[in-house]
Structures are given as structure tokens and as C-alpha cells.
PDB file of N, CA and C in Angstrom:
ATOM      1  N   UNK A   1     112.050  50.145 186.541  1.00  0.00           N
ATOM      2  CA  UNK A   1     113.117  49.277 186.098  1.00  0.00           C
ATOM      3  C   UNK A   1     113.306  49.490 184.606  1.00  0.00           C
ATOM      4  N   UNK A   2     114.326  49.703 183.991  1.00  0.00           N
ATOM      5  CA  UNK A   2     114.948  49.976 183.035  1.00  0.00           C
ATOM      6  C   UNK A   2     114.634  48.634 182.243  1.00  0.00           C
ATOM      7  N   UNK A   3     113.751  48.866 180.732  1.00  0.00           N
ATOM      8  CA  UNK A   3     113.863  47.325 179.907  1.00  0.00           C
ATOM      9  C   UNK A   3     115.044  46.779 179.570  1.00  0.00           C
ATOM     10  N   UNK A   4     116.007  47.474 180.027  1.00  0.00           N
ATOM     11  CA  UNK A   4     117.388  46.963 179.417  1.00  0.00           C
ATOM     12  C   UNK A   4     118.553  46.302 180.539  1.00  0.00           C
ATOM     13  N   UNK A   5     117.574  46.727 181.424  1.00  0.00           N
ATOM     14  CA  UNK A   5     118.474  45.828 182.701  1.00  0.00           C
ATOM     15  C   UNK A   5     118.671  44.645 182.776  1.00  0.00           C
ATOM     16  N   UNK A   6     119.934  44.086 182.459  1.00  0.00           N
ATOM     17  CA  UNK A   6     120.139  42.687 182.961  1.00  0.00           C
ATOM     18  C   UNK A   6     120.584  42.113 181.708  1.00  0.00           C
ATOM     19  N   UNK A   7     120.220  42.826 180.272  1.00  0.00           N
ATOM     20  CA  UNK A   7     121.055  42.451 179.553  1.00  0.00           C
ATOM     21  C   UNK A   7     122.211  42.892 179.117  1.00  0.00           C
ATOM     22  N   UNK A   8     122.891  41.827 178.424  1.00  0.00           N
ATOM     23  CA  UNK A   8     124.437  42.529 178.069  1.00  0.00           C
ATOM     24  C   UNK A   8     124.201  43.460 176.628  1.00  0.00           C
ATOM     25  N   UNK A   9     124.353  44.322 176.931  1.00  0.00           N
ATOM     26  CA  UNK A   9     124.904  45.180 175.667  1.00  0.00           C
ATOM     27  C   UNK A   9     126.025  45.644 175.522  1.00  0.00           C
ATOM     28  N   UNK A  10     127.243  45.149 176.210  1.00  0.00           N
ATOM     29  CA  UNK A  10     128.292  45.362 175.520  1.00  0.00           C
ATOM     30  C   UNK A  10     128.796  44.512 174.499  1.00  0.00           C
ATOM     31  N   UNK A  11     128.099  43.622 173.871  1.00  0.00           N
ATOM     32  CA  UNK A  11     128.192  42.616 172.687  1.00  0.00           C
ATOM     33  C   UNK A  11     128.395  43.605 171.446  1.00  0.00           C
ATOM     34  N   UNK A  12     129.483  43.640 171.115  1.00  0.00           N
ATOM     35  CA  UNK A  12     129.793  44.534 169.515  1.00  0.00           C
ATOM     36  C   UNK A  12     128.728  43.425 168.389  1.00  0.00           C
ATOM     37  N   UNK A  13     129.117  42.676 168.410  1.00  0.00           N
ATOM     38  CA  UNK A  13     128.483  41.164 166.961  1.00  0.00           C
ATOM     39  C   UNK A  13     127.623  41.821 166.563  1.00  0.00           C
ATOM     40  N   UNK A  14     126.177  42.816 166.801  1.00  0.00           N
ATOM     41  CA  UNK A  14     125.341  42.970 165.268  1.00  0.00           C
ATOM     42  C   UNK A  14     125.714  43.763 165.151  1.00  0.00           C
ATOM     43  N   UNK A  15     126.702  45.223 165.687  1.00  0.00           N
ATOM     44  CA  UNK A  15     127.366  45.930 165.168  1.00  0.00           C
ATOM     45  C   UNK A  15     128.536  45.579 163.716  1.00  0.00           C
ATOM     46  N   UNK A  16     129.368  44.349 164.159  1.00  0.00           N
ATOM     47  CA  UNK A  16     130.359  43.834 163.370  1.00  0.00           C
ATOM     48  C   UNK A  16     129.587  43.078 162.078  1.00  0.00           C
ATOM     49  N   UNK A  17     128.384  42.797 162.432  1.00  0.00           N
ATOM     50  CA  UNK A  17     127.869  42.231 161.363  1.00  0.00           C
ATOM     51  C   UNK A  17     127.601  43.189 160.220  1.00  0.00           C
ATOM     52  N   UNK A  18     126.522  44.373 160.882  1.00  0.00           N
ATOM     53  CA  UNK A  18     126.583  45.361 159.784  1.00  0.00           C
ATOM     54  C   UNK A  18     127.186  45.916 159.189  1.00  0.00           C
ATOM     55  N   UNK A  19     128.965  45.989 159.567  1.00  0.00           N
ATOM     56  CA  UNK A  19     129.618  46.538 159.391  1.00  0.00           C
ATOM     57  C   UNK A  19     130.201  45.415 158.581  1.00  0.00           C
ATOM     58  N   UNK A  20     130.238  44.148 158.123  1.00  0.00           N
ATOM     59  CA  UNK A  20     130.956  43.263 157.090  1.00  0.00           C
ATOM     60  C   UNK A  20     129.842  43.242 156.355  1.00  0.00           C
ATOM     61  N   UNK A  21     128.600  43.371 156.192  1.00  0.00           N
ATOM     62  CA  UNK A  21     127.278  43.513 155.405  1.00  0.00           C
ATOM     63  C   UNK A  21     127.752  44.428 154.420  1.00  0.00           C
ATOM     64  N   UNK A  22     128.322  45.631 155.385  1.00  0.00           N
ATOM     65  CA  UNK A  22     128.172  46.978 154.758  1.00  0.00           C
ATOM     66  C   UNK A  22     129.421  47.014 153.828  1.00  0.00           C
ATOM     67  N   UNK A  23     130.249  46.389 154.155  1.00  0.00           N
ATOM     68  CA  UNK A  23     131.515  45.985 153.123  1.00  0.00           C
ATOM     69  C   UNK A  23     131.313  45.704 151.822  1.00  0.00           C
ATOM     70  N   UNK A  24     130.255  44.803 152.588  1.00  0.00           N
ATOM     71  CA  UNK A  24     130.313  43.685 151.074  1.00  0.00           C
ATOM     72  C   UNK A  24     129.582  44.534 149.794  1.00  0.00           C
ATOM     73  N   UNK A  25     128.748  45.482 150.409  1.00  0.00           N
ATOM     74  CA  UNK A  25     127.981  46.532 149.469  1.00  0.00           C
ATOM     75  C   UNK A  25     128.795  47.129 148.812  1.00  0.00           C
ATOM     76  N   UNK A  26     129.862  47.090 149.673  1.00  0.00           N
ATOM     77  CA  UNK A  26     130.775  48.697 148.661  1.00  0.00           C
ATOM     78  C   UNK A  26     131.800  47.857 148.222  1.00  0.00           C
ATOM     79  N   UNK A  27     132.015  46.338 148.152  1.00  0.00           N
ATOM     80  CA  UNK A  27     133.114  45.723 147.128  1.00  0.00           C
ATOM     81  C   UNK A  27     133.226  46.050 146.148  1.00  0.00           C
ATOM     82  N   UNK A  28     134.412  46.340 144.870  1.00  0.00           N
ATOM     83  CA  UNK A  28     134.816  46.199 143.853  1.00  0.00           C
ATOM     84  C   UNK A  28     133.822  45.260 142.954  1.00  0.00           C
ATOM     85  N   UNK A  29     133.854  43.546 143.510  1.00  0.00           N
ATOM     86  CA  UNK A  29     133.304  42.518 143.141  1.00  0.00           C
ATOM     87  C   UNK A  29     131.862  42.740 142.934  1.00  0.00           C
ATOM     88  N   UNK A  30     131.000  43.487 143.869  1.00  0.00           N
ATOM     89  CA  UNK A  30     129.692  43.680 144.090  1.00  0.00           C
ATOM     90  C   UNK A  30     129.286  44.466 142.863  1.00  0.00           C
ATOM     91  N   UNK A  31     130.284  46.059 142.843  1.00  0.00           N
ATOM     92  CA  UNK A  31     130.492  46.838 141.876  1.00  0.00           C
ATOM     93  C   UNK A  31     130.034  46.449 140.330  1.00  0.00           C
ATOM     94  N   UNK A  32     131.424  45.390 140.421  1.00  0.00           N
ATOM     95  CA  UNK A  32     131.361  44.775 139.340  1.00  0.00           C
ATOM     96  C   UNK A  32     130.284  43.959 138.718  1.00  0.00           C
ATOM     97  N   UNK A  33     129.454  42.976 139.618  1.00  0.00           N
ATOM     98  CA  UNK A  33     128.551  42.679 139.498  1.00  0.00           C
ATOM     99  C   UNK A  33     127.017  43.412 139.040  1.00  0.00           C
ATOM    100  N   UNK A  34     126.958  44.068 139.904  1.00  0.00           N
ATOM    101  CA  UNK A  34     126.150  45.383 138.891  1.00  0.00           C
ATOM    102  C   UNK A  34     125.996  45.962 137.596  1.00  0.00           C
ATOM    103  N   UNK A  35     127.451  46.598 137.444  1.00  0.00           N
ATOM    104  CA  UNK A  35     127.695  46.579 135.568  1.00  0.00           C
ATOM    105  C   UNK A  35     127.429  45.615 134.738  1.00  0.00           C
ATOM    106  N   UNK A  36     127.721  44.236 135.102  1.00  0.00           N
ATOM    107  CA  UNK A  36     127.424  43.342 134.444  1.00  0.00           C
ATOM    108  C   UNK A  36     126.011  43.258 134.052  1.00  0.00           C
ATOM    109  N   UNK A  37     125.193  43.240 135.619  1.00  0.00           N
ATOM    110  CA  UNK A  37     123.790  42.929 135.223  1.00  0.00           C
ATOM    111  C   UNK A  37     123.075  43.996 134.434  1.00  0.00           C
ATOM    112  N   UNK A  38     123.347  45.332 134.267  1.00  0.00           N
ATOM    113  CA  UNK A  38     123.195  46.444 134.231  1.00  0.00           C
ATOM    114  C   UNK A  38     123.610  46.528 132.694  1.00  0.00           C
ATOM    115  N   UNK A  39     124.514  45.904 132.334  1.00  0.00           N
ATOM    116  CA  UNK A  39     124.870  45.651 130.672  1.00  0.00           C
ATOM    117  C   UNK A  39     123.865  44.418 129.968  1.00  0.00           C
ATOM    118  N   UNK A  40     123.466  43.640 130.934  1.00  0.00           N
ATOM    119  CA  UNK A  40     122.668  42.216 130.332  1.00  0.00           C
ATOM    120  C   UNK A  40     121.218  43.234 130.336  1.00  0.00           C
ATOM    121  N   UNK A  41     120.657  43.945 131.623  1.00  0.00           N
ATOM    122  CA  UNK A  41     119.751  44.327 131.180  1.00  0.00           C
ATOM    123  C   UNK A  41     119.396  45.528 129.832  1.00  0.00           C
ATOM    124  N   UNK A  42     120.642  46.313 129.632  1.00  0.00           N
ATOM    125  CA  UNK A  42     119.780  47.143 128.910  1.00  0.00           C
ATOM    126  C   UNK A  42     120.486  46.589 127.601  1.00  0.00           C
ATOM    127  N   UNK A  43     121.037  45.016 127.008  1.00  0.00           N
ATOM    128  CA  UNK A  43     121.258  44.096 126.063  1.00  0.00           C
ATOM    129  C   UNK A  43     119.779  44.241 125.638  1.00  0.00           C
ATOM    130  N   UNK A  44     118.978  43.467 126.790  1.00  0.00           N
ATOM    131  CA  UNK A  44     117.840  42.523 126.719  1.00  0.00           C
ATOM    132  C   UNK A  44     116.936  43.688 126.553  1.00  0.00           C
ATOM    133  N   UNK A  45     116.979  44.804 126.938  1.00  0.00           N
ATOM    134  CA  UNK A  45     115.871  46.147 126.528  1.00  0.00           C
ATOM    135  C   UNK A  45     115.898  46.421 125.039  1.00  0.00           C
ATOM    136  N   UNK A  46     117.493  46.798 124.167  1.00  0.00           N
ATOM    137  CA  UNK A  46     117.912  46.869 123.069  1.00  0.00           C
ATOM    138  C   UNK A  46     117.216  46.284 122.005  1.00  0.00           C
ATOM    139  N   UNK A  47     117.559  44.951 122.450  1.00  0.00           N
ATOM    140  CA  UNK A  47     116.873  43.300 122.019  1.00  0.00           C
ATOM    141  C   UNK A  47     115.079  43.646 121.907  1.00  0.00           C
ATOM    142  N   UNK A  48     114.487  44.304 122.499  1.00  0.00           N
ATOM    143  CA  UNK A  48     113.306  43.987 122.653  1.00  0.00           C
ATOM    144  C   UNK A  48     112.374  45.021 121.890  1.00  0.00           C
ATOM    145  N   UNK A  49     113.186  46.502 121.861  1.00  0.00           N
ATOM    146  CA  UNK A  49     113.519  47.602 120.914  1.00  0.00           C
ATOM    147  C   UNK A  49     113.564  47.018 119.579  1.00  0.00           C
ATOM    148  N   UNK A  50     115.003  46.505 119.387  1.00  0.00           N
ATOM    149  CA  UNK A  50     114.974  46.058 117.831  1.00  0.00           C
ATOM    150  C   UNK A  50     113.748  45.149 117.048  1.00  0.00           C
ATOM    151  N   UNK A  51     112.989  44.159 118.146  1.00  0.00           N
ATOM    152  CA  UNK A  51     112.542  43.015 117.769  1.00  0.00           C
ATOM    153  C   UNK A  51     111.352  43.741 117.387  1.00  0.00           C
ATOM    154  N   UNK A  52     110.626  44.975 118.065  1.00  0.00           N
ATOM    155  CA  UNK A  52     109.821  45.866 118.116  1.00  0.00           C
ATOM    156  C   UNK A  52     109.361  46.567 116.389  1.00  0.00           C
ATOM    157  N   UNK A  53     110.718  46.975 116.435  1.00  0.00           N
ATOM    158  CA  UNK A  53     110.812  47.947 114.996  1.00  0.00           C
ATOM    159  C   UNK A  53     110.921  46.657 113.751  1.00  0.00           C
ATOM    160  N   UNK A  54     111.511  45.619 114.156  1.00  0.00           N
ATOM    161  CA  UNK A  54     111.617  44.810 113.229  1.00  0.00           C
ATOM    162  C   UNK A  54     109.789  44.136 112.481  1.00  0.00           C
ATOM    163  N   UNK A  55     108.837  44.231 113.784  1.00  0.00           N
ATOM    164  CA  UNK A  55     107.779  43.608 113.590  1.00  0.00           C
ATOM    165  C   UNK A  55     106.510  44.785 113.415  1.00  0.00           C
ATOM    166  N   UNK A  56     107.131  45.683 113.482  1.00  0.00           N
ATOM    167  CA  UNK A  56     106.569  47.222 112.632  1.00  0.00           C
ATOM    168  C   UNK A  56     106.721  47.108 111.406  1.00  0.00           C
ATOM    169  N   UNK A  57     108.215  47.184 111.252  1.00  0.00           N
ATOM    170  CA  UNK A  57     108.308  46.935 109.611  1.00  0.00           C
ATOM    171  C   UNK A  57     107.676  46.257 108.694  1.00  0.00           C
ATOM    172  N   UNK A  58     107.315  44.837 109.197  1.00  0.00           N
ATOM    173  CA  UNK A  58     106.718  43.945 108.975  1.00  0.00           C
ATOM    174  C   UNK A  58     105.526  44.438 108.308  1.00  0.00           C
ATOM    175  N   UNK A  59     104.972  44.949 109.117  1.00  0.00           N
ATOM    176  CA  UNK A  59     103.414  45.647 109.174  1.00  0.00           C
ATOM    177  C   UNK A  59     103.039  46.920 108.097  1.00  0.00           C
ATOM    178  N   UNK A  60     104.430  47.693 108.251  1.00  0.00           N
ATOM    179  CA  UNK A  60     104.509  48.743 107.300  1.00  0.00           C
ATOM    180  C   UNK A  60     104.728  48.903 106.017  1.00  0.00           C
ATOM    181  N   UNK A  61     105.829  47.876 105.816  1.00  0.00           N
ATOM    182  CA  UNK A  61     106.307  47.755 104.950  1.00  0.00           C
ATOM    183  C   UNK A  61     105.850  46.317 103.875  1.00  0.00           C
ATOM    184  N   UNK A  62     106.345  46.750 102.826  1.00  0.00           N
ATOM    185  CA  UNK A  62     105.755  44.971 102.323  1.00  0.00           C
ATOM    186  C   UNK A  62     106.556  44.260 102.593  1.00  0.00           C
ATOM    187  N   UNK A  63     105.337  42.931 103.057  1.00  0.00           N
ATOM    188  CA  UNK A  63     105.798  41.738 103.775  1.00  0.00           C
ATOM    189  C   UNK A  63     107.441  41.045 102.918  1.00  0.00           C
ATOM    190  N   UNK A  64     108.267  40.630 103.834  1.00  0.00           N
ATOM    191  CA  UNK A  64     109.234  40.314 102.810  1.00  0.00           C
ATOM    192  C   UNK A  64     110.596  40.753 102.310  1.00  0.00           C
ATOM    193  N   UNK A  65     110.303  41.951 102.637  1.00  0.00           N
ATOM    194  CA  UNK A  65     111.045  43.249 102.398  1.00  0.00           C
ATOM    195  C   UNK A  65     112.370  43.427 103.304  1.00  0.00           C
ATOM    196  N   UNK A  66     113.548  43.110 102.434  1.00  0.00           N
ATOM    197  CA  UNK A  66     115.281  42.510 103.272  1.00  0.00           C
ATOM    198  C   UNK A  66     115.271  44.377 103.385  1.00  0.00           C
ATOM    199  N   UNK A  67     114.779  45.348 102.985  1.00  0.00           N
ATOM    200  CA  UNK A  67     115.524  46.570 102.629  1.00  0.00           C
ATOM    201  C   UNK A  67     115.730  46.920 103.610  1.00  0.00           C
ATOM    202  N   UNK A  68     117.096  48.058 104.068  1.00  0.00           N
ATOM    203  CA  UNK A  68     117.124  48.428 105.307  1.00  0.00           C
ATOM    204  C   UNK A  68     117.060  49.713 105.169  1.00  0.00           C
ATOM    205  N   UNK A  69     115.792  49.891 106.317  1.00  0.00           N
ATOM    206  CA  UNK A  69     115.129  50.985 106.585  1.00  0.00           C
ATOM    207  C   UNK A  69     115.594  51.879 108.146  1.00  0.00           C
ATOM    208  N   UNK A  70     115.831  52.862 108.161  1.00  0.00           N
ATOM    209  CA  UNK A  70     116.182  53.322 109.325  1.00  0.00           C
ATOM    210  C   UNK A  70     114.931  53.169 110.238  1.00  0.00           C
ATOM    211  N   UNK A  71     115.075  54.140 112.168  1.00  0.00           N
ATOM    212  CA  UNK A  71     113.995  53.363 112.504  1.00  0.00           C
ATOM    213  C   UNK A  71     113.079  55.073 112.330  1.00  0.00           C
ATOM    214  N   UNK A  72     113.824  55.903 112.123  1.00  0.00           N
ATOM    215  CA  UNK A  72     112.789  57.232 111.750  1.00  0.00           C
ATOM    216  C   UNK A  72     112.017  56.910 111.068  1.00  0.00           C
ATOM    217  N   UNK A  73     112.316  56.470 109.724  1.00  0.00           N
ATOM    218  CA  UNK A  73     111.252  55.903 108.646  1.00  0.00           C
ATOM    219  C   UNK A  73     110.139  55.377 109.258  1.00  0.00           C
ATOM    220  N   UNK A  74     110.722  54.735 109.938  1.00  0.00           N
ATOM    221  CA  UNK A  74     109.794  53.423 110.213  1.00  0.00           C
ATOM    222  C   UNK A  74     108.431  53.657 111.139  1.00  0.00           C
ATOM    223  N   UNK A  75     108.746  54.938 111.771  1.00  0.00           N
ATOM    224  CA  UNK A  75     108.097  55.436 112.825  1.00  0.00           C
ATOM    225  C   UNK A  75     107.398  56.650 111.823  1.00  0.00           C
ATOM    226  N   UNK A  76     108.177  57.121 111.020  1.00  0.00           N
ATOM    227  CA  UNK A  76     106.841  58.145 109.927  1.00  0.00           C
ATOM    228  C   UNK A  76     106.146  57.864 109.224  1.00  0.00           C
ATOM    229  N   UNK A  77     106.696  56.182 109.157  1.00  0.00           N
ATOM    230  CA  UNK A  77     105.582  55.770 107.414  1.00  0.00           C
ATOM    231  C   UNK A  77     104.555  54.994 108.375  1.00  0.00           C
ATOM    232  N   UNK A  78     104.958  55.169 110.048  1.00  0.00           N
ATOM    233  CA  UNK A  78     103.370  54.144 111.215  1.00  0.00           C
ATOM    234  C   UNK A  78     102.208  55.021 111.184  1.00  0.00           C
ATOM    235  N   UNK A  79     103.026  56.249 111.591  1.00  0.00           N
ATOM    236  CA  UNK A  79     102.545  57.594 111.856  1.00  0.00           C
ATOM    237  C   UNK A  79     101.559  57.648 110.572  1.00  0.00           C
ATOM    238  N   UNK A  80     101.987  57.905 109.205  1.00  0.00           N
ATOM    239  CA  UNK A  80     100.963  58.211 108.279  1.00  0.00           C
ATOM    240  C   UNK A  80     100.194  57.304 107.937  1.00  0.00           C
ATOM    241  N   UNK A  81     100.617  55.778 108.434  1.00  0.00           N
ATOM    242  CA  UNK A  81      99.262  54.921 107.717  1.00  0.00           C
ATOM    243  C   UNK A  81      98.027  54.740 109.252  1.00  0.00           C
ATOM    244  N   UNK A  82      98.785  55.326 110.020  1.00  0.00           N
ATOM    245  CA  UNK A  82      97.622  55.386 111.622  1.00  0.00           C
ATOM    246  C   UNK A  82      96.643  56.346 110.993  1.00  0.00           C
ATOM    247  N   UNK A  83      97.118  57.344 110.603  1.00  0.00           N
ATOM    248  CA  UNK A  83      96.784  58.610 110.092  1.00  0.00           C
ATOM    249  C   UNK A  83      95.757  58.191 108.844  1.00  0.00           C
ATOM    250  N   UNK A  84      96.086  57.422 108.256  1.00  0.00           N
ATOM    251  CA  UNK A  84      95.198  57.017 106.520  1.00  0.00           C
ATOM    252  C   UNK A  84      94.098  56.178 107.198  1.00  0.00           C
ATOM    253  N   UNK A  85      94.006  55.030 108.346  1.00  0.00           N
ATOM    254  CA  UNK A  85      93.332  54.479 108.755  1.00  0.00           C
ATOM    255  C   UNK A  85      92.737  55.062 109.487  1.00  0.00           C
ATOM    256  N   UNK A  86      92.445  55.920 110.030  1.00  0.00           N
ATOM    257  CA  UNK A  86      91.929  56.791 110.822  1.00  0.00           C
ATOM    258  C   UNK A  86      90.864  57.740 110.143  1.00  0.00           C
ATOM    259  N   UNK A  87      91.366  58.130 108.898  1.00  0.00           N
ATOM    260  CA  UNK A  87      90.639  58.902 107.986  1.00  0.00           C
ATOM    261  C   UNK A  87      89.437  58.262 107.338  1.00  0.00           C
ATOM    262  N   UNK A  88      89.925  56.822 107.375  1.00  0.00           N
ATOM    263  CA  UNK A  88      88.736  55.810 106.504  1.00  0.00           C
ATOM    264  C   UNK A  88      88.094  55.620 107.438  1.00  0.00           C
ATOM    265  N   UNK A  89      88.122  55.292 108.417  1.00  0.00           N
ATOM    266  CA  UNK A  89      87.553  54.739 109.760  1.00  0.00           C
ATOM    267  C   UNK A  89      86.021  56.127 110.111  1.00  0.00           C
ATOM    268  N   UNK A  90      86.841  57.421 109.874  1.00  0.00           N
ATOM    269  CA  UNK A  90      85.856  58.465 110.054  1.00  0.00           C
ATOM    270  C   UNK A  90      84.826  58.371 108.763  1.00  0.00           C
ATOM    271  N   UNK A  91      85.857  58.380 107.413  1.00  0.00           N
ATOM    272  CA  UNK A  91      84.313  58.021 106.262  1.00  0.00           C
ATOM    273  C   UNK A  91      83.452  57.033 106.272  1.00  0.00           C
ATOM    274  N   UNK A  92      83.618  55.956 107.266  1.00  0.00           N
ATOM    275  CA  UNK A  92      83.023  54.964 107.339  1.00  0.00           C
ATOM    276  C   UNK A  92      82.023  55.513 108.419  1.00  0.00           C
ATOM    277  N   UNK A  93      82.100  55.997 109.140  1.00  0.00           N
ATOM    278  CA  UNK A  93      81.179  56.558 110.297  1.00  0.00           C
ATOM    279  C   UNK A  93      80.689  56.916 110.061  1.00  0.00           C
ATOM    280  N   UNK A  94      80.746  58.204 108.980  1.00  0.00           N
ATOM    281  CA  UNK A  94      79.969  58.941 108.405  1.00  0.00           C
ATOM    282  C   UNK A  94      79.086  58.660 107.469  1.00  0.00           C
ATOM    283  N   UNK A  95      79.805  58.084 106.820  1.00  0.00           N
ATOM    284  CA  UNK A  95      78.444  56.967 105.577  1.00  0.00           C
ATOM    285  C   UNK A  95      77.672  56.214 106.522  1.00  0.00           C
ATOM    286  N   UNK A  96      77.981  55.581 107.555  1.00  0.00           N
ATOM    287  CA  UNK A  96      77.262  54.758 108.276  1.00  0.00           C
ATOM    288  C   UNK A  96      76.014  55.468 108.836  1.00  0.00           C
ATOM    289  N   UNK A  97      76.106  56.326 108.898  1.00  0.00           N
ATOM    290  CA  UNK A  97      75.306  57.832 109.820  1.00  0.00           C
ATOM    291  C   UNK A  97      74.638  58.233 108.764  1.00  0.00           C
ATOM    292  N   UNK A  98      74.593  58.279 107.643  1.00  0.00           N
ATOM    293  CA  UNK A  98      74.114  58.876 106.360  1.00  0.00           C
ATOM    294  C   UNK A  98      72.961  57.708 106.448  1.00  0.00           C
ATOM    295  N   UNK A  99      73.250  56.376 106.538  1.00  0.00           N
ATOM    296  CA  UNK A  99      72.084  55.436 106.124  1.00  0.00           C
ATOM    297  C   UNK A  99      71.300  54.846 107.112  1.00  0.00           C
ATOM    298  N   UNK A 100      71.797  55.528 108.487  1.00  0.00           N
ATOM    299  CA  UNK A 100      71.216  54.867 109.581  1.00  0.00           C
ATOM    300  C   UNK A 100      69.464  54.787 109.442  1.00  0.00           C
ATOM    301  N   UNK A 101      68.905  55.870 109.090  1.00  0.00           N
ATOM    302  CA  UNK A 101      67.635  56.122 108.508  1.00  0.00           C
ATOM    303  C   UNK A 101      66.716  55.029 108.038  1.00  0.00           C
ATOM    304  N   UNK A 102      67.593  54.508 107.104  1.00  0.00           N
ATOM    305  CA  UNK A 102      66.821  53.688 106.435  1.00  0.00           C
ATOM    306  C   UNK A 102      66.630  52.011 106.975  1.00  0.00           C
ATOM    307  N   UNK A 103      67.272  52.146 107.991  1.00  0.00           N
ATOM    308  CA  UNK A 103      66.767  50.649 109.120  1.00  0.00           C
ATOM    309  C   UNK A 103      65.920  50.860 109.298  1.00  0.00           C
TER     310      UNK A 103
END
């Protein structure tokens, strides 16, 4: 016996359903909706970018400081003080290693 015996399948309805589902995907309105969110999100990425470089600066630069700095700068003068701290960080190791001895 066939599992399908006895029911009706000539019922179009979840056919017609998918098929006004599938509409609604490809609306104009839907479309539109997208761009929108799609403009709010990469607002709020921008936003989070700027707030980023703004609180670098901070760090890099002296505190205080209205000057406007591009964000290359801002990212070469991180780069060389990672770089300066890094260098002290190793003379410190090394002196540290020089006197370990004498504990």
C-alpha cells in the first residue's frame, strides 16, 4: 500500500504559499529594506572605526590634542611606539637576566 493513499494531494495551498513567500523575497519593498539596514549597518561599523582611531590618538598622541591627524599617521606613530616599547621591554629582560645571579 502506497503511504500516500487516501490522501488528497491535489491541494495546490503549500504550493501557493511558497510561491507568495517567495514574492515577498523578491519585493522592491523587501529590496529596499535591505539597503536600508545594510546602510545603518556599515553607519554603525564606520562609527566604531572612527571611535577606534579617535581613542588611539588619545593614546598616541598628547592627551588633549584638537590637531587633526590623518588615520595613516595614526597607525605609524602606533606602529613605532609598539616598536619603542618593545625594545625597552627586551632591555629590561636582559638586565633582568644579567642580575638574576645575585638572588
Amino acid at each position: 500500500m502506497d503511504q500516500h493513499e487516501g490522501m488528497d494531494t491535489s491541494s495546490d495551498e503549500p504550493q501557493l504559499q511558497i510561491a507568495e513567500l517567495s514574492s515577498q523575497c523578491d519585493s522592491p519593498e523587501n529590496d529596499e529594506n535591505k539597503k536600508i539596514k545594510r546602510r545603518e549597518s556599515d553607519a554603525k561599523c564606520r562609527a566604531n572605526i572612527s571611535a577606534g582611531f579617535d581613542l588611539l590618538k588619545e593614546q598616541v598622541y598628547a592627551s588633549g590634542s584638537q590637531e587633526k591627524v590623518s588615520k595613516e599617521s595614526i597607525l605609524q606613530e602606533s606602529y613605532m611606539r609598539i616598536k619603542y616599547l618593545e625594545g625597552i621591554l627586551v632591555a629590561l629582560q636582559q638586565t633582568k637576566g644579567k642580575y638574576d645571579h645575585y638572588q
